[in-house]
Protein backbone atom coordinates (compact mmCIF):
# COMPACT_ATOMS: atom_id res chain seq x y z
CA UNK A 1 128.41 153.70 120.04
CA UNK A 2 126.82 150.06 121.28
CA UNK A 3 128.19 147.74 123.61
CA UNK A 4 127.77 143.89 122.68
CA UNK A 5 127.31 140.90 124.93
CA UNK A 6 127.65 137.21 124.67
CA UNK A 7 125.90 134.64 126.84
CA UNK A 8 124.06 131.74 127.42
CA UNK A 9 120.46 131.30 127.77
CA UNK A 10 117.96 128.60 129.07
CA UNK A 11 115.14 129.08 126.95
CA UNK A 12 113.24 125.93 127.31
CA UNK A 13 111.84 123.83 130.30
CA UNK A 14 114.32 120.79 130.08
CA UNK A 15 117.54 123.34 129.49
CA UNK A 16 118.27 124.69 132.95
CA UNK A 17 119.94 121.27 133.82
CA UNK A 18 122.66 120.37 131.71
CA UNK A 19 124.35 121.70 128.77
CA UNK A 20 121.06 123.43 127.07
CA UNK A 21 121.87 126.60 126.86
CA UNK A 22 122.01 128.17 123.51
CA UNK A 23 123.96 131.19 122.18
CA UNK A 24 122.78 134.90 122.45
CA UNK A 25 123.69 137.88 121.75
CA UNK A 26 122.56 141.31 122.68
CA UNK A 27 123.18 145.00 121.78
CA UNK A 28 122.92 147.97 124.41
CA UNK A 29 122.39 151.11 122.83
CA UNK A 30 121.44 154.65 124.96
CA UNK A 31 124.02 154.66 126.62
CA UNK A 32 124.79 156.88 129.65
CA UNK A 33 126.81 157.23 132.41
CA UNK A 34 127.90 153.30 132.71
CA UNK A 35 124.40 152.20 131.93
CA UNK A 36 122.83 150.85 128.75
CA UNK A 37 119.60 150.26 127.84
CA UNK A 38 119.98 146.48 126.25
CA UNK A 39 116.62 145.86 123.99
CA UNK A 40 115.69 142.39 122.61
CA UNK A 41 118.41 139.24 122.39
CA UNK A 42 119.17 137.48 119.66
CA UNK A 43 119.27 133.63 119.59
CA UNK A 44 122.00 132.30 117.65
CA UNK A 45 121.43 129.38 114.83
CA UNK A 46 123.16 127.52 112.74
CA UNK A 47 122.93 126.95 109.05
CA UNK A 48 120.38 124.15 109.42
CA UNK A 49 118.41 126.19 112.22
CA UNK A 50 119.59 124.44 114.91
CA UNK A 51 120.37 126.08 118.35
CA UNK A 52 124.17 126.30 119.54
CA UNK A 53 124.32 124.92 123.15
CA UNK A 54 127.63 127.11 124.26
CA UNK A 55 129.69 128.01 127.34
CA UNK A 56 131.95 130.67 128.04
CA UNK A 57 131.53 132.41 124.74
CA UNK A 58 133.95 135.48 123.98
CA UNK A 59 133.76 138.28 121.32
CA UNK A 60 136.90 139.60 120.41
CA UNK A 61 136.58 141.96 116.96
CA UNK A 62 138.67 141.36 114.16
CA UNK A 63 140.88 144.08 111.66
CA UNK A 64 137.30 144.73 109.79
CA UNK A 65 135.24 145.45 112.52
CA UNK A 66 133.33 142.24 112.82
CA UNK A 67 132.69 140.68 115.97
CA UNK A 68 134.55 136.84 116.61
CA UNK A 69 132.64 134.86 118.74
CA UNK A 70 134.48 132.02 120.69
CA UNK A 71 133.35 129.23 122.80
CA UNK A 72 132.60 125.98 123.96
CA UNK A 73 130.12 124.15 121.94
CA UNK A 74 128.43 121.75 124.01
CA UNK A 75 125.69 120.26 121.85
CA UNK A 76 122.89 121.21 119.29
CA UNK A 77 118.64 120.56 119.68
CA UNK A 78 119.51 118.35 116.73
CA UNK A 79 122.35 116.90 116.32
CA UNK A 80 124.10 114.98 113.45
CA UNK A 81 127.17 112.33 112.84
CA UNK A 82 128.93 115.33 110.75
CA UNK A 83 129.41 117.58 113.80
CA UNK A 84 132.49 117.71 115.84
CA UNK A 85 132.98 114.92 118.30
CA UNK A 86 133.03 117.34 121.26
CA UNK A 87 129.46 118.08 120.30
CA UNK A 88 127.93 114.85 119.77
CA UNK A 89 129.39 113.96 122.99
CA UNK A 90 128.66 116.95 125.18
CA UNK A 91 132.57 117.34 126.04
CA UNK A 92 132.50 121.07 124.61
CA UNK A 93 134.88 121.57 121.43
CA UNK A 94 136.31 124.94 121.11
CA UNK A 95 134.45 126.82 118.14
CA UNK A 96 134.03 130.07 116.80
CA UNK A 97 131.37 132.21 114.49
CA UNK A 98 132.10 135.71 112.88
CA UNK A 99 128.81 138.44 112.83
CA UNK A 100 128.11 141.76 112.58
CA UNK A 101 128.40 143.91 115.38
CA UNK A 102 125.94 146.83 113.48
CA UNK A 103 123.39 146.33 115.33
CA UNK A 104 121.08 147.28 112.65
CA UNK A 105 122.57 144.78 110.37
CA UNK A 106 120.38 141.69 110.13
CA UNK A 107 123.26 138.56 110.57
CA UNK A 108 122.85 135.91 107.83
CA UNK A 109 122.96 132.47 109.22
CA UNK A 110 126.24 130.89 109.80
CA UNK A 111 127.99 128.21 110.79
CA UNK A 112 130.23 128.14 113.61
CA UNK A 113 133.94 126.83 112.82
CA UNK A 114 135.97 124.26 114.71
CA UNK A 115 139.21 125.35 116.21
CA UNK A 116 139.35 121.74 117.70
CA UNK A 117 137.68 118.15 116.58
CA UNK A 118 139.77 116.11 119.33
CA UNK A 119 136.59 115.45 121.59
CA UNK A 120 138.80 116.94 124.28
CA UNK A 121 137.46 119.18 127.25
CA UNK A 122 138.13 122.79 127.17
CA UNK A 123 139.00 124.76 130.34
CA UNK A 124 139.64 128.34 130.99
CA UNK A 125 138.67 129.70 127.97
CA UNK A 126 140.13 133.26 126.25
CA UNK A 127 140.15 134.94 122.99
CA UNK A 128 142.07 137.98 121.74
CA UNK A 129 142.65 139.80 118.32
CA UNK A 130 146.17 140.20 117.12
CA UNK A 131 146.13 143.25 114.42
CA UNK A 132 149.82 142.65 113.62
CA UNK A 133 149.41 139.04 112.30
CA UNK A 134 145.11 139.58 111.31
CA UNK A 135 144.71 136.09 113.69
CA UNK A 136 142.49 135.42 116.62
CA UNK A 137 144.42 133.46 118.90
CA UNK A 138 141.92 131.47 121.60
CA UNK A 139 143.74 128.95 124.40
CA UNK A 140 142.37 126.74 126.61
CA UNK A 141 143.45 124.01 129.33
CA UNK A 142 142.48 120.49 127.70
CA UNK A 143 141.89 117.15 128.50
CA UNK A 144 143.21 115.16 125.89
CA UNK A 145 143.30 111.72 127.64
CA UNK A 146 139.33 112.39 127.49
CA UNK A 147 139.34 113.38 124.23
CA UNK A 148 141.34 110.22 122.85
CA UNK A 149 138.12 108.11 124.54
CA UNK A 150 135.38 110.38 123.33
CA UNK A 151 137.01 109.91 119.30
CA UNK A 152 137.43 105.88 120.05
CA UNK A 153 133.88 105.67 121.16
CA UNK A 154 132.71 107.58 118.30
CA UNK A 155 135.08 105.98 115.81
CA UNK A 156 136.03 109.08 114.24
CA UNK A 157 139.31 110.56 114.12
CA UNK A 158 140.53 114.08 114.77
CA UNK A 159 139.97 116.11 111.19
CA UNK A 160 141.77 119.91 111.81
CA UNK A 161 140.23 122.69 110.01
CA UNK A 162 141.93 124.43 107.20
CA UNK A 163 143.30 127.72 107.98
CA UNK A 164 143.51 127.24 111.93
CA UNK A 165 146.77 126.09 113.21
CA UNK A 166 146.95 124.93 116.97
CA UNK A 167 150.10 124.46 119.56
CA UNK A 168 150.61 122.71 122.68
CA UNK A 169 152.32 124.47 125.94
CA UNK A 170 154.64 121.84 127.30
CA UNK A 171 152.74 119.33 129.11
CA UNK A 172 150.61 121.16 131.18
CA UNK A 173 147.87 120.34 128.44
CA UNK A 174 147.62 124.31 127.18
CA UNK A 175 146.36 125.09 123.92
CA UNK A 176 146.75 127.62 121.35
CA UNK A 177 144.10 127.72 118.30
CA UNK A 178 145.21 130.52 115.43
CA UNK A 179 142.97 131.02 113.35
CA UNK A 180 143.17 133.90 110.11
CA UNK A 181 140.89 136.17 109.59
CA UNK A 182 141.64 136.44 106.21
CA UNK A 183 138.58 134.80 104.06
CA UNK A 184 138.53 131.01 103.57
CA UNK A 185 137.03 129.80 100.23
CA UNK A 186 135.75 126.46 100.59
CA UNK A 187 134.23 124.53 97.47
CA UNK A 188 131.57 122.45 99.70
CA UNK A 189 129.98 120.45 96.59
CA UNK A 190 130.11 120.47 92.41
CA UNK A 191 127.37 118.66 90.51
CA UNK A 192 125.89 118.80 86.98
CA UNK A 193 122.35 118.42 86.40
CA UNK A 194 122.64 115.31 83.95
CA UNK A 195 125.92 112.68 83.25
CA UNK A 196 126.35 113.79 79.85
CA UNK A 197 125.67 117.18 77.53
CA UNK A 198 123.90 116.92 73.83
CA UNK A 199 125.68 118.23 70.92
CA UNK A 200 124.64 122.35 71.24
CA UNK A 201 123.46 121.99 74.62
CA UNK A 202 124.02 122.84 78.19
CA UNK A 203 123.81 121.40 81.78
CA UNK A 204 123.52 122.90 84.95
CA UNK A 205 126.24 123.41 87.31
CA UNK A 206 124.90 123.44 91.28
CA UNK A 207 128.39 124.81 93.12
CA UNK A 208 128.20 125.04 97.10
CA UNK A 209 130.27 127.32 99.12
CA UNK A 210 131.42 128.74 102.04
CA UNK A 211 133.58 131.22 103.62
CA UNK A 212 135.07 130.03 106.53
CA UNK A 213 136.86 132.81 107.60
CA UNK A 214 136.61 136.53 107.91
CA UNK A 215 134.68 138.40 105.50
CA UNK A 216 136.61 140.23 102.81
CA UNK A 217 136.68 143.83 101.80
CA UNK A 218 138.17 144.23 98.70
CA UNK A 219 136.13 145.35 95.54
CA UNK A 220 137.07 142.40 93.67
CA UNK A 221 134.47 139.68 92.64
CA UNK A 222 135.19 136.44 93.67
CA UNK A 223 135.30 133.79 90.51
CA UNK A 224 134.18 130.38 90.27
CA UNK A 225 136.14 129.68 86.96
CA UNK A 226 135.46 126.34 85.25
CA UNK A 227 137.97 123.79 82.85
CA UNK A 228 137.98 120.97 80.52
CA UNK A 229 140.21 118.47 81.55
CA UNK A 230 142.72 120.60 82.98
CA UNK A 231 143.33 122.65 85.83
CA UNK A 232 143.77 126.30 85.65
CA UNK A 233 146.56 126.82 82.88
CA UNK A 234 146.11 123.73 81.50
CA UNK A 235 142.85 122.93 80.92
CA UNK A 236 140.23 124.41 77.74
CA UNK A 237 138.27 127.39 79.86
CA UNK A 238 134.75 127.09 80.42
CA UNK A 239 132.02 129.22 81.85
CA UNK A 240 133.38 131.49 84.72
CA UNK A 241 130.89 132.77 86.82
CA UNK A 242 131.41 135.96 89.68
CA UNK A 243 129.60 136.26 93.15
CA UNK A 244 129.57 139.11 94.99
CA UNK A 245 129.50 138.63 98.31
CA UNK A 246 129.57 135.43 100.76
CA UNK A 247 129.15 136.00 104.07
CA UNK A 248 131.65 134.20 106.84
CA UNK A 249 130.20 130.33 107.95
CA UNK A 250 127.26 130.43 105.24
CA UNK A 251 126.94 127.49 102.70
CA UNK A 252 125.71 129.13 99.68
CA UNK A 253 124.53 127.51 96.53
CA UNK A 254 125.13 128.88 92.86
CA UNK A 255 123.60 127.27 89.88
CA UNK A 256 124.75 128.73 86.26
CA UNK A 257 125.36 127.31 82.43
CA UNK A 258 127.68 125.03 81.37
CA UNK A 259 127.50 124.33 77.49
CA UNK A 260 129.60 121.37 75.59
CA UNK A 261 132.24 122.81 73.94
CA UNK A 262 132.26 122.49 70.13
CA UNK A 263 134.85 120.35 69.64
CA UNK A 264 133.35 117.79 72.12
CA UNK A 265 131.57 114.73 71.61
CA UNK A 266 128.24 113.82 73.38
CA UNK A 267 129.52 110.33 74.33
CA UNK A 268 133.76 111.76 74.94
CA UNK A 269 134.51 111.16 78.48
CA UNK A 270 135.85 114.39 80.16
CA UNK A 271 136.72 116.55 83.43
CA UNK A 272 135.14 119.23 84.00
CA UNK A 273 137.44 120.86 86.55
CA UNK A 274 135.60 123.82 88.87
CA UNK A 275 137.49 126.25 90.67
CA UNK A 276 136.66 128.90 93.39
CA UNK A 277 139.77 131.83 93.41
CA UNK A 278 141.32 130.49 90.55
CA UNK A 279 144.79 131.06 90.58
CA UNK A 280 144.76 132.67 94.13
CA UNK A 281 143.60 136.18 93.02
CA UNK A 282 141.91 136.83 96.25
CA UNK A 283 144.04 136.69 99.59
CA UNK A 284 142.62 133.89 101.81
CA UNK A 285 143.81 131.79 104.65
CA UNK A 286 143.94 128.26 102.81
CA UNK A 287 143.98 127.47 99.16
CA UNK A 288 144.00 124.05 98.99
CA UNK A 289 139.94 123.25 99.25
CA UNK A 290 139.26 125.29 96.45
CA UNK A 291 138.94 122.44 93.78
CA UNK A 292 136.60 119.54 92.58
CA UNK A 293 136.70 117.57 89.59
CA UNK A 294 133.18 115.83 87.24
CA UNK A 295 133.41 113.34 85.54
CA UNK A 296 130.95 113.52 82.59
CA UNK A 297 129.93 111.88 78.86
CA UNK A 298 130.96 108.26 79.93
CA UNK A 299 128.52 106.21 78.32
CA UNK A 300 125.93 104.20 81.11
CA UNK A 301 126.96 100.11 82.82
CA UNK A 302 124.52 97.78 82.51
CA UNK A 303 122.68 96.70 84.93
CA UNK A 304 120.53 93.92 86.31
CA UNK A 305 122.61 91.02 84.25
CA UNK A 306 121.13 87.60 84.68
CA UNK A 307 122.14 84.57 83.22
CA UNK A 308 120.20 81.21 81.52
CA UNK A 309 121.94 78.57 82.75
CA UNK A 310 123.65 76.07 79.60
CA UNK A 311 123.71 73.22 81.85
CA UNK A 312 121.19 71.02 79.38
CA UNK A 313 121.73 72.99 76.24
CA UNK A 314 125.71 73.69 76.59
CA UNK A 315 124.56 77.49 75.21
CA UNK A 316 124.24 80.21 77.58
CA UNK A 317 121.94 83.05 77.41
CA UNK A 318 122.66 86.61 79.16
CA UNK A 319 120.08 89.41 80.09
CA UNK A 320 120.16 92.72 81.02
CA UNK A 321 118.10 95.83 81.92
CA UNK A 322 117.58 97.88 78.86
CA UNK A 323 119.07 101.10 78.83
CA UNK A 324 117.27 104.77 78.20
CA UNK A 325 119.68 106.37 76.93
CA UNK A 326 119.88 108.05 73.20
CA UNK A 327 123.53 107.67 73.29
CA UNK A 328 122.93 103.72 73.23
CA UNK A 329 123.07 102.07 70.18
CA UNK A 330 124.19 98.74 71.15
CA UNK A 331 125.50 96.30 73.69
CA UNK A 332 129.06 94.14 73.95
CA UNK A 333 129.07 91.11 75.85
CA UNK A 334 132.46 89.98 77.47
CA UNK A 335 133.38 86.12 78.64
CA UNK A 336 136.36 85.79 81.44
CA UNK A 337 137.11 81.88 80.68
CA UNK A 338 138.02 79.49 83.82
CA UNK A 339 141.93 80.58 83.13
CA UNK A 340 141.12 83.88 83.48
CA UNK A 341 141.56 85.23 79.69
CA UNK A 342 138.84 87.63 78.95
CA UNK A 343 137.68 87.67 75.30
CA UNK A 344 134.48 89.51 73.33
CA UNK A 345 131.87 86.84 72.65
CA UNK A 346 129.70 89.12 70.31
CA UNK A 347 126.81 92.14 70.43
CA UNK A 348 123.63 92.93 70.33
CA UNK A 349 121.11 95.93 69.57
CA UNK A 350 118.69 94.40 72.66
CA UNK A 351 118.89 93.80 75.88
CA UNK A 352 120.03 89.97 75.55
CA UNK A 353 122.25 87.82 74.15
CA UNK A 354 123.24 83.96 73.44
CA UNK A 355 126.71 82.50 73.49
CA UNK A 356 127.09 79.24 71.84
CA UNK A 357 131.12 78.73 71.96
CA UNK A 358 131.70 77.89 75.88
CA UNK A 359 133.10 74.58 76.02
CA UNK A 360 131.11 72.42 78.29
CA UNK A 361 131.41 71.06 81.92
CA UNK A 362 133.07 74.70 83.43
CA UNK A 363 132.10 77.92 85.22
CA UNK A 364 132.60 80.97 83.26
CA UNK A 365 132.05 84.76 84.19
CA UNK A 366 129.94 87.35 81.92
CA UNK A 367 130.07 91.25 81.45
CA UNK A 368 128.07 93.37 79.69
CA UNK A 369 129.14 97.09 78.66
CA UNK A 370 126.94 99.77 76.71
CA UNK A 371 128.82 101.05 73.25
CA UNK A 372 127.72 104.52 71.25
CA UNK A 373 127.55 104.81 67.34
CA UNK A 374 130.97 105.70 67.75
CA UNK A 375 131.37 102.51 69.75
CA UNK A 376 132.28 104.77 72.76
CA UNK A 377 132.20 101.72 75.52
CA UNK A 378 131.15 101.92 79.16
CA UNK A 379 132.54 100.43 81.94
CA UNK A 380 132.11 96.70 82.31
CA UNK A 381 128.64 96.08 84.36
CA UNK A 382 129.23 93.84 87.26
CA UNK A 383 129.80 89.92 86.46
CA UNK A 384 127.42 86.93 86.04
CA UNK A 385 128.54 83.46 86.93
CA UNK A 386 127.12 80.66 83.94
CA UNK A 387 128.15 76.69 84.23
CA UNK A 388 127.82 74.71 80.98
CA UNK A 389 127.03 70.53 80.97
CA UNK A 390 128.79 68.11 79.16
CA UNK A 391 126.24 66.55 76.77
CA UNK A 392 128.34 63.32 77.04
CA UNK A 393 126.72 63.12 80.28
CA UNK A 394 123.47 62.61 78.90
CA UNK A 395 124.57 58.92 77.84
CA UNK A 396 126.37 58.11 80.61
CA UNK A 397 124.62 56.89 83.42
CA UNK A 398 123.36 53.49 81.88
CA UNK A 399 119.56 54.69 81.52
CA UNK A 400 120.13 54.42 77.37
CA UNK A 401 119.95 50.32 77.23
């Protein structure tokens, strides 16, 4: 009982010349007779805030009743190196964002969603629904010669979006974007709160998300499941936590638990595998960005290595930051000789260490890697270069008579 509309709006001094004009939308309610009474706008933002400079923008409304908006993106008040090329350089790519058409349903913010990243201009733009395949098909007319300089001047490359699939029309430069409107779980970003997890402790998890396609309507939750080193099936299960809802284009952040197992060792290096719609059990466009994989419990390099050069003495002292780190009992100290042999030289429980078997008058190369009780070892810090004398040198220039 509303009727929606899509336009563009000047809404600044500077924005009536150019390609300023951000998104709106607008509901008309009262309705009578052909006429509408059209109350207040709303100005359309992106995830960051930012205003969506648009043309030609289309709603077409998808199998669950939301609205699809599609358009040409022209710009941003703000813009960044991560946005499509067409954006950055004002050539318009072809995007779309999905909102409610209730009008009294507040929208979260969302993202809009490249159908293109070519750079290329976008001409005669149209959208429609197709309820047999659940796909909103959008074409336009492009310019891809333009498109091939706007990515060469930008040095950036064309980067398609998962779960939109695009055709060409013979070579009158016609395009067809298809894009589901299924959801699209995309796992954005996995980090722990700390490199390594005590013996009976815990770390946080920080998991970002989006949906990138249509929102879905099924009762079931949607899982972020997590594994020890092992995917789904293969991997020791770990904490699996359930969201509720995420609304299409929003980057969402979840932070929950995730304890050592038993078995594990503080210093063990391991995967911790995370997974969003493990095992597919929610339909959705695109499965294959549902995965990232943590590295955590390797023990940490040393850094800062300097080096005492053994030209006079023929010894050659190394030095390192010291390490805070419980896990840290100790230090190993590696020598890669002039023929390119690497052998252990010796340890220390400090932050330094002598080596008196170089042979003298060459160039040799030191590491430096952090070892647990267990004499877990790190990776090799990066190398120092040391030269030794020859002490037969000292005696050989006359000055002794």
């Amino acid at each position: 009982d509303s009727v929606v509309i899509a336009f563009s709006k000047a809404t600044d001094n500077g924005a009536f010349i150019g390609t300023r004009r951000a998104l709106h939308t607008a509901y008309g309610t009262q309705c009578f007779a052909g006429t509408c009474n059209f109350g207040s706008s709303t100005e359309r933002e992106d995830g960051m805030g930012r205003r969506i400079y648009v043309e030609q923008p289309r709603i077409t409304v998808n199998g669950v009743g939301q609205g699809v908006l599609t358009f040409r993106q022209l710009g941003t008040d703000t813009p960044l190196t991560t946005d499509a090329p067409g954006v950055l350089a004002s050539t318009g790519e072809l995007m779309q964002l999905v909102f409610e058409l209730d009008p009294l349903t507040i929208d979260p913010v969302a993202d809009p969603i490249s159908l293109t990243s070519d750079g290329a201009v976008n001409w005669h733009l149209d959208a429609v629904f197709d309820p047999m395949l659940n796909v909103v098909v959008a074409s336009a007319v492009q310019d891809q010669a333009l498109g091939v300089r706007v990515l060469d001047a930008l040095g950036r490359s064309e980067t398609p979006t998962p779960g939109v699939s695009r055709t060409r029309l013979g070579s009158g430069g016609v395009m067809l974007a298809t894009r589901s409107m299924q959801p699209d779980f995309e796992l954005l970003e996995a980090s722990l709160s700390q490199g390594w997890i005590p013996a009976g402790g815990s770390a946080t998890l920080t998991v970002a998300l989006r949906n990138n396609g249509a929102d879905w309507t099924e009762p079931q939750e949607l899982e972020i499941a997590t594994f020890w080193d092992g995917p789904s099936g293969l991997g020791l299960p770990g904490p699996v936590h359930l969201v509720s809802t995420l609304a299409p284009g929003k980057r969402t952040e979840i932070a929950f638990g995730v304890p050592l197992p038993a078995e594990f060792e503080e210093d063990d290096l391991h995967d911790l595998h995370v997974v969003i719609n493990p095992d597919l059990g929610l339909a959705e466009s695109d499965g294959t960005n549902n995965a990232a994989v943590i590295e955590i419990g390797a023990m940490p390099i040393p850094e800062g290595i300097g080096i005492v050069d053994g030209r006079a003495t023929g010894s050659i002292v190394v030095q390192w930051d010291p390490i805070e780190d419980p896990r840290v009992a100790g230090y190993r100290v590696w020598r890669e000789n002039p023929d390119g042999s690497i052998v252990s030289v010796g340890s220390s429980p400090v932050p330094g260490f002598v080596d008196f078997s170089p042979w003298p008058g060459d160039v040799f190369r030191y590491f430096v890697t952090s070892h647990s009780a267990r004499l877990m070892e790190s990776e090799p810090s990066t190398g120092a270069f040391a030269r030794t004398g020859n002490p037969d040198l000292v005696f050989g220039d006359g000055f002794e008579n």
